[in-house]
C-alpha atoms as a PDB file:
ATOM      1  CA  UNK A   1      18.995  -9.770  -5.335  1.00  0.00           C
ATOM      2  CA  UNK A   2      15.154 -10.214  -4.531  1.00  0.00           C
ATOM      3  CA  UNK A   3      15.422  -7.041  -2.263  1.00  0.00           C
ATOM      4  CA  UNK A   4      17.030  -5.094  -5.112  1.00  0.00           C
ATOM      5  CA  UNK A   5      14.786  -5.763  -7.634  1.00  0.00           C
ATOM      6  CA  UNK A   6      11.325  -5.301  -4.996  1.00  0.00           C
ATOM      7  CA  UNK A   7      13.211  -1.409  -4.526  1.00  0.00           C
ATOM      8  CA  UNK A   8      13.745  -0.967  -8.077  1.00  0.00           C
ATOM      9  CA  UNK A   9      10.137  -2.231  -9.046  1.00  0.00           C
ATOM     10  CA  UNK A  10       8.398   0.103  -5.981  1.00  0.00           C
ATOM     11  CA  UNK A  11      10.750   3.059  -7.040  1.00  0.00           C
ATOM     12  CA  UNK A  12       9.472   2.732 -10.722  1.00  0.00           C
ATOM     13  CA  UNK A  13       6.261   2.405 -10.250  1.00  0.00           C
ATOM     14  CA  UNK A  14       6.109   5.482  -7.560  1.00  0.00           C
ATOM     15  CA  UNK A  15       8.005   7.394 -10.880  1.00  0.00           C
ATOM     16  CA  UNK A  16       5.293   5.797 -13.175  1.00  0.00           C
ATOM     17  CA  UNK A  17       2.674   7.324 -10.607  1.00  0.00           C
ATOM     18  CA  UNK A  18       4.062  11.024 -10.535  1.00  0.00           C
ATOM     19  CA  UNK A  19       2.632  11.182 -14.370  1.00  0.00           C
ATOM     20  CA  UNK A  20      -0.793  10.798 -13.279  1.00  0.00           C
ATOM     21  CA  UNK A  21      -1.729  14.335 -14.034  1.00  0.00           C
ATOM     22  CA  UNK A  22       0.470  15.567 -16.696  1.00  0.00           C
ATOM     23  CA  UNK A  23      -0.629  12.167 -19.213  1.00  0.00           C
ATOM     24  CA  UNK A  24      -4.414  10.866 -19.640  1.00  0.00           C
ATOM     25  CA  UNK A  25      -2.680   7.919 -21.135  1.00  0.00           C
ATOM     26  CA  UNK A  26      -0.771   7.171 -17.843  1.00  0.00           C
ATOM     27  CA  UNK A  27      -3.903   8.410 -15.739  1.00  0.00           C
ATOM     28  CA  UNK A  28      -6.197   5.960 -17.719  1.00  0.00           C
ATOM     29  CA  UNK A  29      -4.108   3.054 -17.178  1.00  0.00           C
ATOM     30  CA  UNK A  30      -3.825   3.967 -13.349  1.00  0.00           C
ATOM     31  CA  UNK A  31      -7.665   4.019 -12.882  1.00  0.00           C
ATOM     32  CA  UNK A  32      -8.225   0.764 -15.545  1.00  0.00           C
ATOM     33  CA  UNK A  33      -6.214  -1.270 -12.923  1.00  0.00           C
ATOM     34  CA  UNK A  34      -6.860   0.495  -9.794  1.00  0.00           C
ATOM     35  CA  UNK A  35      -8.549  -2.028  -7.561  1.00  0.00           C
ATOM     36  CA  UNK A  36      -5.572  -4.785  -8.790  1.00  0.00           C
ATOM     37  CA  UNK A  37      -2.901  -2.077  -8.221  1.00  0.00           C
ATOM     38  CA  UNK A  38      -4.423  -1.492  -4.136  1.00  0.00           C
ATOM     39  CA  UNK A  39      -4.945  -5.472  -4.095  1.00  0.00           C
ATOM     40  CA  UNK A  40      -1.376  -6.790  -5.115  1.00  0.00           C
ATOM     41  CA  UNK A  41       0.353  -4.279  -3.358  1.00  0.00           C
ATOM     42  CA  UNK A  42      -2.006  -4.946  -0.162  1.00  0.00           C
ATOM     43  CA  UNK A  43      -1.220  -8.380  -0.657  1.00  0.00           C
ATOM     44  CA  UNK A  44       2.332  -8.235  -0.754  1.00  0.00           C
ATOM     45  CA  UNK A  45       2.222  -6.544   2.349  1.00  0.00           C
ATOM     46  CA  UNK A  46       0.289  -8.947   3.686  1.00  0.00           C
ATOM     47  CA  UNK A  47       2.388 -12.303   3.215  1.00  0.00           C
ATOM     48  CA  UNK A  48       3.103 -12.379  -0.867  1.00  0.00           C
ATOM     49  CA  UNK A  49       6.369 -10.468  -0.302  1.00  0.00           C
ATOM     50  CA  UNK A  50       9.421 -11.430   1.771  1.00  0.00           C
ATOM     51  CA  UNK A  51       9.840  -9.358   5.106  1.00  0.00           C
ATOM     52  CA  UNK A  52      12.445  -7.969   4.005  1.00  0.00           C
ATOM     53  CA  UNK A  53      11.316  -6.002   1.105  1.00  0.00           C
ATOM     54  CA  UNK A  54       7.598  -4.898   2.459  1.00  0.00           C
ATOM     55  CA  UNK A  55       8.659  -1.861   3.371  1.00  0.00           C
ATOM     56  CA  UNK A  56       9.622  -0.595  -0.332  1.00  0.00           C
ATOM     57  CA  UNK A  57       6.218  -1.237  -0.915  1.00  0.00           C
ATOM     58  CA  UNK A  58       5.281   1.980   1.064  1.00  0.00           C
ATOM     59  CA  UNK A  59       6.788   3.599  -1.349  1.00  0.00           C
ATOM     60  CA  UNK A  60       4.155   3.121  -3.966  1.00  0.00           C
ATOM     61  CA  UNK A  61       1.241   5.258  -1.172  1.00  0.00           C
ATOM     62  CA  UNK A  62       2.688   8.483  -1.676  1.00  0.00           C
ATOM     63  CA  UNK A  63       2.441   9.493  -5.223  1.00  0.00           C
ATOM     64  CA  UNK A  64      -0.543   7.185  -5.065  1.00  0.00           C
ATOM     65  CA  UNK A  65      -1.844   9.666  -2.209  1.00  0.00           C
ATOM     66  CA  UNK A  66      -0.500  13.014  -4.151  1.00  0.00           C
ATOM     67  CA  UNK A  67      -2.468  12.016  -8.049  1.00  0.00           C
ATOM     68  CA  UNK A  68      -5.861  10.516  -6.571  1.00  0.00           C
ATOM     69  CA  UNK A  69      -6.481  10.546  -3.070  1.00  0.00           C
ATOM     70  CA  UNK A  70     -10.310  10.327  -2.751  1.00  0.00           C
ATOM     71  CA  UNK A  71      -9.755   7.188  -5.321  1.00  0.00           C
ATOM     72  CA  UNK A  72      -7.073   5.463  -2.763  1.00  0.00           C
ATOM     73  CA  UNK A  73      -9.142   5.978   0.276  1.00  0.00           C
ATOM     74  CA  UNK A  74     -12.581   4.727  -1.097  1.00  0.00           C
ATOM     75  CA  UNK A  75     -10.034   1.145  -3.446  1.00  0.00           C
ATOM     76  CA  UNK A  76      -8.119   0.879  -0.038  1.00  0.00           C
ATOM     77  CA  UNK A  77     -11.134   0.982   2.176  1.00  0.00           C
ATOM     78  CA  UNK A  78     -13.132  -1.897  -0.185  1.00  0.00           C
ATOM     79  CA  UNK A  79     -10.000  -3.827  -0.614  1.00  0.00           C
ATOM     80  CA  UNK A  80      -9.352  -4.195   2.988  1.00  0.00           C
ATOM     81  CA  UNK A  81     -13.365  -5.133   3.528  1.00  0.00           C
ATOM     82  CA  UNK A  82     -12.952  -8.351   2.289  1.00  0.00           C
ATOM     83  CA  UNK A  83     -13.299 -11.027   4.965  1.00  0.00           C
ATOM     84  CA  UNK A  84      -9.526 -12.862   5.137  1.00  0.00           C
ATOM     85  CA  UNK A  85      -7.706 -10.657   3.494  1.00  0.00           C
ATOM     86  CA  UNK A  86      -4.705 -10.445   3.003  1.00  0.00           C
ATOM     87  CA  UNK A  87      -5.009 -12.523   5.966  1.00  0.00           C
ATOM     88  CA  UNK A  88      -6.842 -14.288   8.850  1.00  0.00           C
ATOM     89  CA  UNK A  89      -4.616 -12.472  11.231  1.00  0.00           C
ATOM     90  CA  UNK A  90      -5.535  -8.992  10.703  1.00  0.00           C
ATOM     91  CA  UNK A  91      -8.672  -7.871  12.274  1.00  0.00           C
ATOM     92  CA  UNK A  92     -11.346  -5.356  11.023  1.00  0.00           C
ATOM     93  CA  UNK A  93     -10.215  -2.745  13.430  1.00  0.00           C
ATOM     94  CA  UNK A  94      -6.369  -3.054  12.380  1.00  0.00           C
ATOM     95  CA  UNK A  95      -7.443  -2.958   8.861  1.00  0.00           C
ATOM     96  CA  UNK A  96      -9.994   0.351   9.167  1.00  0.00           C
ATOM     97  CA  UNK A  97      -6.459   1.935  11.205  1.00  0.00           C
ATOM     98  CA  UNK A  98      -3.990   1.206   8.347  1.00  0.00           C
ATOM     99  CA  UNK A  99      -6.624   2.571   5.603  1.00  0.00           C
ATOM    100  CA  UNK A 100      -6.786   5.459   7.766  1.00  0.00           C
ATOM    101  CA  UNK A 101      -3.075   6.202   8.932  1.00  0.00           C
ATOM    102  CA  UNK A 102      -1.970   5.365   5.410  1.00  0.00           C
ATOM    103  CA  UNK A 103      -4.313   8.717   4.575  1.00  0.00           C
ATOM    104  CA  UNK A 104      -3.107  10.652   7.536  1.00  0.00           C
ATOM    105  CA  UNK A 105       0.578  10.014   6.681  1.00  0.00           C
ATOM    106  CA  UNK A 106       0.133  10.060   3.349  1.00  0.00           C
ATOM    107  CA  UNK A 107       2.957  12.318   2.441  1.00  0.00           C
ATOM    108  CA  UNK A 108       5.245  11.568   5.370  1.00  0.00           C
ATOM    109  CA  UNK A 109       7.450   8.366   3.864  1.00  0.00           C
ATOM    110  CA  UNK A 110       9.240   7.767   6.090  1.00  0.00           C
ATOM    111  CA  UNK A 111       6.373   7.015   8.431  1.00  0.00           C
ATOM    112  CA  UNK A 112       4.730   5.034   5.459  1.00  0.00           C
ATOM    113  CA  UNK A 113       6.913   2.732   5.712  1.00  0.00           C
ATOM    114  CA  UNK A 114       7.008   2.185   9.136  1.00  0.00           C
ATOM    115  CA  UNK A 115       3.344   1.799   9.588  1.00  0.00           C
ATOM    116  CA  UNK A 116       3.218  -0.978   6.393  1.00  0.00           C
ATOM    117  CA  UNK A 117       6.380  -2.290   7.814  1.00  0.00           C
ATOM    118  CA  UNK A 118       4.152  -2.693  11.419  1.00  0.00           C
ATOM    119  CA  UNK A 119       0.686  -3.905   9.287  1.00  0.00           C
ATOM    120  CA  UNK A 120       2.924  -6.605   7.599  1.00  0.00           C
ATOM    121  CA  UNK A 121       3.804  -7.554  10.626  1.00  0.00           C
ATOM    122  CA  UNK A 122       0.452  -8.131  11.994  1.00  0.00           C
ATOM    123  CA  UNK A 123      -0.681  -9.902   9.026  1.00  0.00           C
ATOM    124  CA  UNK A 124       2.014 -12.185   9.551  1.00  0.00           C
ATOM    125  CA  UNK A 125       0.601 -13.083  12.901  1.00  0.00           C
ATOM    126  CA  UNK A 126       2.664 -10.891  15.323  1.00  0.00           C
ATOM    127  CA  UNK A 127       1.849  -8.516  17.579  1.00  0.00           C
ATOM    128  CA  UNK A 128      -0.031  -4.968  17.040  1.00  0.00           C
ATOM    129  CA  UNK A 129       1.680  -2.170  17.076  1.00  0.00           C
ATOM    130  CA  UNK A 130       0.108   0.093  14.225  1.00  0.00           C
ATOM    131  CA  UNK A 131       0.720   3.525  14.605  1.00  0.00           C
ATOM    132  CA  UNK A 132      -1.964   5.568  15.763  1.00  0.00           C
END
């Protein structure tokens, strides 16, 4: 039931996201909480999530990327600058190309989720494989 309710949490919160523009109530919550929104989800991606249910996460990036993408480059960016985190196993370089690919494939899904699937991963300790 744990990947059920991940889905249904990532799926309302990408539908909470899609408001951005059309309510300043919904827009001013969003920026309030920005840097904890990029941080949690970051950090379930990293290790605070099961495997099984990162790659729902992904779906939070896109209407993320669609309402405020200059925001979610420069939160993502200083989230992913802090030494150790969301793990030791992730290096500087792999962190700078998921900030980046997230942006380039920002409104490809599909590929989102593959590429946080495939950072997850390398948090975790395995292999690289990012896409590039």
């Amino acid at each position: 039931w744990y990947q059920r309710r991940v889905r249904e949490v990532s799926r309302w919160m990408a539908q909470f996201l899609t408001h951005f523009t059309q309510n300043t109530t919904v827009a001013d919550a969003i920026v309030s909480q920005f840097d904890v929104l990029i941080s949690e989800l970051v950090r379930g991606i990293g290790t605070a999530a099961p495997s099984s249910t990162v790659e729902f996460l992904g779906d939070v990036f896109v209407p993320l990327s669609q309402c405020c993408t200059e925001l979610l480059c420069n939160t993502l960016k200083k989230t992913l600058a802090e030494e150790g985190f969301p793990t030791k196993h992730v290096s500087r370089e792999e962190k700078d190309r998921f900030a980046s690919t997230v942006m380039k494939f920002s409104h490809q899904k599909r590929r989102l989720k593959v590429l946080v699937k495939e950072f997850s991963f390398v948090c975790r300790g395995y292999n690289s494989t990012l896409v590039r």
